[in-house]
PDB file of N, CA and C in Angstrom:
ATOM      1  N   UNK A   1      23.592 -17.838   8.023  1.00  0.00           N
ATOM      2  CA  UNK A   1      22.369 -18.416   8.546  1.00  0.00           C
ATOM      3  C   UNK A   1      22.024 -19.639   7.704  1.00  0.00           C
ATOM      4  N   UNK A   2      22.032 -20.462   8.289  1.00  0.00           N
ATOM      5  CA  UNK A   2      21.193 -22.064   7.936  1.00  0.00           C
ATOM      6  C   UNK A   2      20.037 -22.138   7.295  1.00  0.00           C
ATOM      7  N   UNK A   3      19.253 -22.898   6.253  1.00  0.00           N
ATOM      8  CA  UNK A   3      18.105 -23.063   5.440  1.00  0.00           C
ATOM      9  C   UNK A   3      17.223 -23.054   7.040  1.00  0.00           C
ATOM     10  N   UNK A   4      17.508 -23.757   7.812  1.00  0.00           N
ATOM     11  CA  UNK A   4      16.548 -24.333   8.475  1.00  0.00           C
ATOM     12  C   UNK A   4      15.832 -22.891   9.444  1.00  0.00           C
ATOM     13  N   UNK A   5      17.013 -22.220   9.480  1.00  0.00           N
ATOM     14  CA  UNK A   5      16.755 -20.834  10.386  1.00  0.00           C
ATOM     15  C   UNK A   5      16.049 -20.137   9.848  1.00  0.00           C
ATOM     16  N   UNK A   6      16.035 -19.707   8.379  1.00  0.00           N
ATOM     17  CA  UNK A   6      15.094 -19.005   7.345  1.00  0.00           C
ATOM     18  C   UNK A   6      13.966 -19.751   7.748  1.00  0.00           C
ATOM     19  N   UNK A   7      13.686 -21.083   7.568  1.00  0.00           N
ATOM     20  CA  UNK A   7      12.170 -21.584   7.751  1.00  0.00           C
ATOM     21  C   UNK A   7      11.478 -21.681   9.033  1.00  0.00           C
ATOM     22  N   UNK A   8      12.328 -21.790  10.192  1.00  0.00           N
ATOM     23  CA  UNK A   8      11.655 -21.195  11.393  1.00  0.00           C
ATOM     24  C   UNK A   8      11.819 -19.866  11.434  1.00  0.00           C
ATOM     25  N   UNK A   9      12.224 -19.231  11.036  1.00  0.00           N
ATOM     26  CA  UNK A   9      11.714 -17.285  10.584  1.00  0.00           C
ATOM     27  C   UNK A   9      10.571 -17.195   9.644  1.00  0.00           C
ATOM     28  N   UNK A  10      10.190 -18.607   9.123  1.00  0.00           N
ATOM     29  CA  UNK A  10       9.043 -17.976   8.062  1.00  0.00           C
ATOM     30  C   UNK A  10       8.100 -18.706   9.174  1.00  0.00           C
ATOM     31  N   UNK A  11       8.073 -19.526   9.850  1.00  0.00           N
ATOM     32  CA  UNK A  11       7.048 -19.969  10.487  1.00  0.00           C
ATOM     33  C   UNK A  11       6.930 -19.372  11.491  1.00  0.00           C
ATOM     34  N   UNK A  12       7.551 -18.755  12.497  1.00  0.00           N
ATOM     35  CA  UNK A  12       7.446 -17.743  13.801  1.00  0.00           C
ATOM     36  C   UNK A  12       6.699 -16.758  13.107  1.00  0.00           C
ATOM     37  N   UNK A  13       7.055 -16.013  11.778  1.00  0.00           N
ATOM     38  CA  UNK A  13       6.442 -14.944  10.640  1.00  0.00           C
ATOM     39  C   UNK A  13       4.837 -15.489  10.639  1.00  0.00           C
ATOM     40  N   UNK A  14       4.550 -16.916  10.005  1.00  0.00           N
ATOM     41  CA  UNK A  14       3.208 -16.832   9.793  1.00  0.00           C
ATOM     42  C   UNK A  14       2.291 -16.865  11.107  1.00  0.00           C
ATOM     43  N   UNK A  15       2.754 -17.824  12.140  1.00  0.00           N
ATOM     44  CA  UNK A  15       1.873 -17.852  13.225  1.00  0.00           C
ATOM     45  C   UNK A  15       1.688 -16.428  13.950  1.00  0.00           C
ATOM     46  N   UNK A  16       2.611 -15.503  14.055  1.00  0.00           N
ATOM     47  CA  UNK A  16       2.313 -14.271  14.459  1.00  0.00           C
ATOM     48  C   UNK A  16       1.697 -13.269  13.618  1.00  0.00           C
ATOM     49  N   UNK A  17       1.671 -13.465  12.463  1.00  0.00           N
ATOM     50  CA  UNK A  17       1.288 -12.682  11.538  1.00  0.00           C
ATOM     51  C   UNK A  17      -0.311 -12.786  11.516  1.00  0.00           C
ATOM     52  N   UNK A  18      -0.746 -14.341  11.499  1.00  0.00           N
ATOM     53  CA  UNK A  18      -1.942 -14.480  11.348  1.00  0.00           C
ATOM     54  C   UNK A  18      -2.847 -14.570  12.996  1.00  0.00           C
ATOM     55  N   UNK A  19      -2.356 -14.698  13.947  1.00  0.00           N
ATOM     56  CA  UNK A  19      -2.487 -14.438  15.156  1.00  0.00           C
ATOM     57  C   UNK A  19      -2.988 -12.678  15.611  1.00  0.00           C
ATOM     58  N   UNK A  20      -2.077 -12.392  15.276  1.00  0.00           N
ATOM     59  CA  UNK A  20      -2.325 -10.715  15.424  1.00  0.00           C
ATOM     60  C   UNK A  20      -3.329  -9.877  15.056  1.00  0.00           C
ATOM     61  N   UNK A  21      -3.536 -10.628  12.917  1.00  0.00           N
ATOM     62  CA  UNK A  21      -4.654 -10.676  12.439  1.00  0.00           C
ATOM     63  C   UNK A  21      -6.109 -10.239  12.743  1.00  0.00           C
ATOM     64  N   UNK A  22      -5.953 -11.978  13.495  1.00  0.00           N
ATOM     65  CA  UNK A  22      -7.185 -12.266  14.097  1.00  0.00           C
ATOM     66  C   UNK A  22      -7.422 -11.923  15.236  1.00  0.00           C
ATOM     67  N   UNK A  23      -6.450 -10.755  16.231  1.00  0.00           N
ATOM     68  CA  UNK A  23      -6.637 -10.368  17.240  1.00  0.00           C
ATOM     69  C   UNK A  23      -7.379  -9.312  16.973  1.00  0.00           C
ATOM     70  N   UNK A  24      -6.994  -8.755  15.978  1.00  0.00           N
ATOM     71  CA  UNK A  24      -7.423  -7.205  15.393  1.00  0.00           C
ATOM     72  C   UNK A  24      -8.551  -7.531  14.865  1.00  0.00           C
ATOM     73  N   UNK A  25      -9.619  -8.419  14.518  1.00  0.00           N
ATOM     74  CA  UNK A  25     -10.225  -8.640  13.774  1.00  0.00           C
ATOM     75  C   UNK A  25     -10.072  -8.474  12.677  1.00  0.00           C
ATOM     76  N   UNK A  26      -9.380  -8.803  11.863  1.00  0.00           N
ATOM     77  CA  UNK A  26      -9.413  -8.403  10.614  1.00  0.00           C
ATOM     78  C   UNK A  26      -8.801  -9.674   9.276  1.00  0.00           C
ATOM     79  N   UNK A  27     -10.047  -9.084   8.461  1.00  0.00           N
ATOM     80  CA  UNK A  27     -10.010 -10.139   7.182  1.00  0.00           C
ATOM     81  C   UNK A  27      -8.423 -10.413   6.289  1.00  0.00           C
ATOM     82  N   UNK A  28      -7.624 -11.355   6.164  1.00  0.00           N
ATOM     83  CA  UNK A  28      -6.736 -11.432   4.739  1.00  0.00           C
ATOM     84  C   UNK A  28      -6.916 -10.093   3.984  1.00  0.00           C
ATOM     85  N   UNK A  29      -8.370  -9.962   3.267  1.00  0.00           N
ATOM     86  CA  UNK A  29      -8.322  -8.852   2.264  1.00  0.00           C
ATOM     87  C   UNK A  29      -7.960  -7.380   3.301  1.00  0.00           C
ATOM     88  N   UNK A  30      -8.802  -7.338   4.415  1.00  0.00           N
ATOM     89  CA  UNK A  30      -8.500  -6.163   4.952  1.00  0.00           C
ATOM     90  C   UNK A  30      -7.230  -5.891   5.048  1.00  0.00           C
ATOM     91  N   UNK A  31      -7.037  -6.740   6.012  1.00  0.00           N
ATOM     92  CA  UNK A  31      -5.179  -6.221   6.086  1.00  0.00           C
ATOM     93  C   UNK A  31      -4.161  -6.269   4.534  1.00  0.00           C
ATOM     94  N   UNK A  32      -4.316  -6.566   4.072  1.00  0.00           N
ATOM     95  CA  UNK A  32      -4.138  -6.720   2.724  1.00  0.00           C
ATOM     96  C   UNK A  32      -4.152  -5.127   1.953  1.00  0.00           C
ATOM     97  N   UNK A  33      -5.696  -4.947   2.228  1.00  0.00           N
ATOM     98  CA  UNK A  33      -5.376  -3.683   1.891  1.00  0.00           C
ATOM     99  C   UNK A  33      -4.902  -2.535   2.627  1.00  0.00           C
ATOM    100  N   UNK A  34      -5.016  -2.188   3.379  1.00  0.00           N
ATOM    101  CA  UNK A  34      -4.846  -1.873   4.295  1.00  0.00           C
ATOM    102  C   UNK A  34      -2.849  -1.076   4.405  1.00  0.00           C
ATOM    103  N   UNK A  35      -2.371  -3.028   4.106  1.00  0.00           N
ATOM    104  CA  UNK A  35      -0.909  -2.884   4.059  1.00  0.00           C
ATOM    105  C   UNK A  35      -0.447  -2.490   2.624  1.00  0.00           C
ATOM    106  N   UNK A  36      -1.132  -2.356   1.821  1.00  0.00           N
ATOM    107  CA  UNK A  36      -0.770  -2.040   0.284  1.00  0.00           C
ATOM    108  C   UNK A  36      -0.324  -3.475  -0.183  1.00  0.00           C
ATOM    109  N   UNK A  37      -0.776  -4.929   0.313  1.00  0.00           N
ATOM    110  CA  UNK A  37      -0.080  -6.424  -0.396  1.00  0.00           C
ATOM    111  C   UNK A  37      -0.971  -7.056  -0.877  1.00  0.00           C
ATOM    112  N   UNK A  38      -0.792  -7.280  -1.988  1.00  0.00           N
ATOM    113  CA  UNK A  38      -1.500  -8.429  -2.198  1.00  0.00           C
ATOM    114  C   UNK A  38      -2.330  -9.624  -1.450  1.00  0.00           C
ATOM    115  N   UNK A  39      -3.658 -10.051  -1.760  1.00  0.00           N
ATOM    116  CA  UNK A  39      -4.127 -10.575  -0.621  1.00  0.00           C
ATOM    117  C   UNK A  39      -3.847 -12.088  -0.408  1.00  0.00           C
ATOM    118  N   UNK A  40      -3.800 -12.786  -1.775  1.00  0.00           N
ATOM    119  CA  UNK A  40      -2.618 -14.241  -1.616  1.00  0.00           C
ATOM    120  C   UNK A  40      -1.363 -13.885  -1.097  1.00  0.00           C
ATOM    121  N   UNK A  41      -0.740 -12.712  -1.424  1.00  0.00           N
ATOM    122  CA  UNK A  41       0.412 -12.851  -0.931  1.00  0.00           C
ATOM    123  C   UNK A  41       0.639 -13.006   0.961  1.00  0.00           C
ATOM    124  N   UNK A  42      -0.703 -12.565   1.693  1.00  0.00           N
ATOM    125  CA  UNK A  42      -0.907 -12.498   2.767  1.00  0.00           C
ATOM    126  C   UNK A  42      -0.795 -13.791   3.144  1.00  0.00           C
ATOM    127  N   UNK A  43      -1.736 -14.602   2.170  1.00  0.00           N
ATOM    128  CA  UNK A  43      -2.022 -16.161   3.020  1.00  0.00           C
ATOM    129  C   UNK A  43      -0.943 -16.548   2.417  1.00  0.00           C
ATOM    130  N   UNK A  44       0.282 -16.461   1.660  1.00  0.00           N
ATOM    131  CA  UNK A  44       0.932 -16.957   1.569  1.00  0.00           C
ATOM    132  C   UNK A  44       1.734 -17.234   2.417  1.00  0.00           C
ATOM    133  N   UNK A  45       2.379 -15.662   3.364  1.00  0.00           N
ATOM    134  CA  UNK A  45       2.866 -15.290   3.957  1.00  0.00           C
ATOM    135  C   UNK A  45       2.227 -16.220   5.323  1.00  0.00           C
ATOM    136  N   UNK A  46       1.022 -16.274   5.680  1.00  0.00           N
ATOM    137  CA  UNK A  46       0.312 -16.954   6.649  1.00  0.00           C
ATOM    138  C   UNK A  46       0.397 -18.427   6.898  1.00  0.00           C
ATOM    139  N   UNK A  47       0.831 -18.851   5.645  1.00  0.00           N
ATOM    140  CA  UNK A  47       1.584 -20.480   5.141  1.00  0.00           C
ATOM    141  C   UNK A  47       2.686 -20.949   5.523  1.00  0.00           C
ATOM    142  N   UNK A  48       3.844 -20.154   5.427  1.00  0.00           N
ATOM    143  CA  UNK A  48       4.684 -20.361   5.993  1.00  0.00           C
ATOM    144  C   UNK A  48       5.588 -20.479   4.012  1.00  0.00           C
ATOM    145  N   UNK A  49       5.075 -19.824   3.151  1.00  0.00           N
ATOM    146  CA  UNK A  49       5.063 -20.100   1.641  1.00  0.00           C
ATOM    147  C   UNK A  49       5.975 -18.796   0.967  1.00  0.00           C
ATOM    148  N   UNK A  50       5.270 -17.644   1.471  1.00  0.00           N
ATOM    149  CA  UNK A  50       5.835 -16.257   1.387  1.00  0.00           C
ATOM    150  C   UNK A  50       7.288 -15.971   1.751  1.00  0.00           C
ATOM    151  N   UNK A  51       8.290 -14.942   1.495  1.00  0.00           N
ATOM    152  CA  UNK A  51       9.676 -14.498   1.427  1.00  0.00           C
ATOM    153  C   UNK A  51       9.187 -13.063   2.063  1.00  0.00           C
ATOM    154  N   UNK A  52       8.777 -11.778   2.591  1.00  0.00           N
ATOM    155  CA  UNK A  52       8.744 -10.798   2.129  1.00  0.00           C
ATOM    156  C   UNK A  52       9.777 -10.237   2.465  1.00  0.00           C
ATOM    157  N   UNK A  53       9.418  -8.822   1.445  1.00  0.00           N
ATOM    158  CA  UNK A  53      10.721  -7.758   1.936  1.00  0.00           C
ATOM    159  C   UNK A  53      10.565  -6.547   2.862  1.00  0.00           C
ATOM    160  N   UNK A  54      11.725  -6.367   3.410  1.00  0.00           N
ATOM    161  CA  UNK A  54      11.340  -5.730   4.316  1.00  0.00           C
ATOM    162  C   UNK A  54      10.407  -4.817   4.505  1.00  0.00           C
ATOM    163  N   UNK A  55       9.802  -4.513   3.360  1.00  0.00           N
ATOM    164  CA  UNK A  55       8.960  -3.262   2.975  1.00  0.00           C
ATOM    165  C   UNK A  55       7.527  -3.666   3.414  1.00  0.00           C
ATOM    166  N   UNK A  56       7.564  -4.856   3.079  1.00  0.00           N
ATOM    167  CA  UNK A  56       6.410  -5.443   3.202  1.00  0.00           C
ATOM    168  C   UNK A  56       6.235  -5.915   4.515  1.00  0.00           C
ATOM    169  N   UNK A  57       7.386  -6.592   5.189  1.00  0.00           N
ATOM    170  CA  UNK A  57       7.148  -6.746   6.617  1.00  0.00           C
ATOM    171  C   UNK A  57       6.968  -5.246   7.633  1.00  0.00           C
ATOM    172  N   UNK A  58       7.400  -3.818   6.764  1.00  0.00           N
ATOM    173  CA  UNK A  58       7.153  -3.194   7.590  1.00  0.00           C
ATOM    174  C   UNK A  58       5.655  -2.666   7.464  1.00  0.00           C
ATOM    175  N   UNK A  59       5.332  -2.750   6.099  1.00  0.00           N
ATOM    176  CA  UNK A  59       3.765  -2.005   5.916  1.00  0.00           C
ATOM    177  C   UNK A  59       2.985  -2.964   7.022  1.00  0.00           C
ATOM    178  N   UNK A  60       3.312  -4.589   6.952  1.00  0.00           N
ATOM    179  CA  UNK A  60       2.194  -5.284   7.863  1.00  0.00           C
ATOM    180  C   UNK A  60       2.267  -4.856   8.836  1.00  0.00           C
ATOM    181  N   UNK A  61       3.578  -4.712   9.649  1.00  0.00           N
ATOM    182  CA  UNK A  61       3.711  -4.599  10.952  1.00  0.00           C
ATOM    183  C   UNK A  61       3.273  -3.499  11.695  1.00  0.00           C
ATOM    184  N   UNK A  62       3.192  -1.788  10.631  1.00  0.00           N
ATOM    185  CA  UNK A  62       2.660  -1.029  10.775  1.00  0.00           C
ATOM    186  C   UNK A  62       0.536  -1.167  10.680  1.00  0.00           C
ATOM    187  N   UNK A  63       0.228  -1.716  10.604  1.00  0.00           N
ATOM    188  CA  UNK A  63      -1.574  -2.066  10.313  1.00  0.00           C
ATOM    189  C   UNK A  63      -1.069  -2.855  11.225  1.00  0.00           C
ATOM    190  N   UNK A  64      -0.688  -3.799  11.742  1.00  0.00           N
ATOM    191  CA  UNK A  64      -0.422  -4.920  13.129  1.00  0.00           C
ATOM    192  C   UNK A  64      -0.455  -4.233  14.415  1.00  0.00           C
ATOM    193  N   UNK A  65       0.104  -2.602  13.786  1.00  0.00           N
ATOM    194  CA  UNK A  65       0.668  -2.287  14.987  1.00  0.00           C
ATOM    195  C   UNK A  65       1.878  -2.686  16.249  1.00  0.00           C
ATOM    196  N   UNK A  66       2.688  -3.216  15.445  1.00  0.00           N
ATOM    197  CA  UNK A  66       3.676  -3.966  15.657  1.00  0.00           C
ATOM    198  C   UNK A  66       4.455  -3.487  15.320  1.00  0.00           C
ATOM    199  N   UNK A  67       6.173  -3.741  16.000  1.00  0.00           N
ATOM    200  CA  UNK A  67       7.307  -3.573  15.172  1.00  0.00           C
ATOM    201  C   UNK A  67       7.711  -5.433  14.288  1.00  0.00           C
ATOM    202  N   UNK A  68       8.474  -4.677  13.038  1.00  0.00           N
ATOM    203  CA  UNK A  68       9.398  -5.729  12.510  1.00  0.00           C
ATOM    204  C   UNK A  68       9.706  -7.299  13.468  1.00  0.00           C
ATOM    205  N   UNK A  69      10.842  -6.193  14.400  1.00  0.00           N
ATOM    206  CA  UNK A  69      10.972  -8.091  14.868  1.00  0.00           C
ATOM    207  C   UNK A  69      10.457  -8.555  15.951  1.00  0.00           C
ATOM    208  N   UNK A  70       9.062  -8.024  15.988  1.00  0.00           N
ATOM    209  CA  UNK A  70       8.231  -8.794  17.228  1.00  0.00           C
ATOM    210  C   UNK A  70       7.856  -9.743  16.285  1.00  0.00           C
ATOM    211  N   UNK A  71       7.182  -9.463  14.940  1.00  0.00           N
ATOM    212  CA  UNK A  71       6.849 -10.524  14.096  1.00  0.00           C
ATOM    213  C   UNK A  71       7.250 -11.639  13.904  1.00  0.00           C
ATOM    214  N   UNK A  72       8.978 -11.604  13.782  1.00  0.00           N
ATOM    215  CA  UNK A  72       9.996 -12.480  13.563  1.00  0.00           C
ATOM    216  C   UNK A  72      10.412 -13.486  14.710  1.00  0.00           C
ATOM    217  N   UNK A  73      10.132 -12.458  15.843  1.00  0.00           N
ATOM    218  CA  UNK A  73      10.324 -13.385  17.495  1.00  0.00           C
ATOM    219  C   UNK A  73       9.184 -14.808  17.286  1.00  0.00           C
ATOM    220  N   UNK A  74       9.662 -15.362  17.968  1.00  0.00           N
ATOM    221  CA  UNK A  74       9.032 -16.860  18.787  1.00  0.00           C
ATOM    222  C   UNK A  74       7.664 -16.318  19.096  1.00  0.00           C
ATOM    223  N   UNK A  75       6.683 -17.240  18.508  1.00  0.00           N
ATOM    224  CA  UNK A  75       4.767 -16.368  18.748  1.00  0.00           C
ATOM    225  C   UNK A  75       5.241 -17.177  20.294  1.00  0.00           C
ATOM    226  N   UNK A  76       4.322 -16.442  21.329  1.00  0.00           N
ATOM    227  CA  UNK A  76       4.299 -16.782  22.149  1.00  0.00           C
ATOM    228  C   UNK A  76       3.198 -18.056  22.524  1.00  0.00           C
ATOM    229  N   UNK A  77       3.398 -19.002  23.439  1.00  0.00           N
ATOM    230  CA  UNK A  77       2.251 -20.037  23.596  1.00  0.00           C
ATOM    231  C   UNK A  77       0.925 -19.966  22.973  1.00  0.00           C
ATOM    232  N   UNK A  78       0.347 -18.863  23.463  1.00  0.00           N
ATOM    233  CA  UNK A  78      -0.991 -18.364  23.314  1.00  0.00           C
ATOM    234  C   UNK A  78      -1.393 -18.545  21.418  1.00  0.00           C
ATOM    235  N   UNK A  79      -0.432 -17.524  21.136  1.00  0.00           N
ATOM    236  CA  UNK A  79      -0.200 -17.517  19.542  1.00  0.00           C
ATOM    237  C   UNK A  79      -0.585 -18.851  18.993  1.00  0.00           C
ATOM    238  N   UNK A  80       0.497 -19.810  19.761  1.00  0.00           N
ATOM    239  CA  UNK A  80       1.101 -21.274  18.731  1.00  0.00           C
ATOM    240  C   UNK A  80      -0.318 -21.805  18.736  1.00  0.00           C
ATOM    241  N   UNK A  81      -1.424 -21.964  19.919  1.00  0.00           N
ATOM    242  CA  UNK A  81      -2.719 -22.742  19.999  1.00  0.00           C
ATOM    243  C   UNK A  81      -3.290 -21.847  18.944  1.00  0.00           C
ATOM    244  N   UNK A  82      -3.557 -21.008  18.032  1.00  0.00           N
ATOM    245  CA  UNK A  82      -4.922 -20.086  17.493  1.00  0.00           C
ATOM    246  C   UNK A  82      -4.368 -20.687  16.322  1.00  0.00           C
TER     247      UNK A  82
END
């Protein structure tokens, strides 16, 4: 896999990540705690700045209510505008 593929995996990662978020209502710190992560590490992650491991993509995705690689998929239109 290509540098460039990792960084559109971290950016499909933040726009859905923080999309979902804010679908759920819920604060950085909440989900944060929530997922057992750190709460910079959230907005990091929301930056497009963050790496996580899978552990961590699964605790979010579990509080998201989500699986793994819906996160990782293409945010859909709706997503990309929020």
């Amino acid at each position: 896999m290509k540098q460039r593929d990792y960084e559109t995996l971290r950016q499909h990662l933040a726009i859905n990540i923080k999309a979902l978020r804010r679908e759920h209502e819920l604060s950085q710190e909440r989900l944060s705690l929530e997922a057992d992560v750190d709460r910079s590490y959230v907005s990091q992650i929301e930056r497009s700045l963050g790496n996580p491991s899978l552990l961590v993509l699964a605790a979010l995705a579990n509080v998201l209510g989500r699986d793994v690689g819906e996160l990782l998929s293409p945010p859909s239109p709706r997503r990309r505008g929020k």
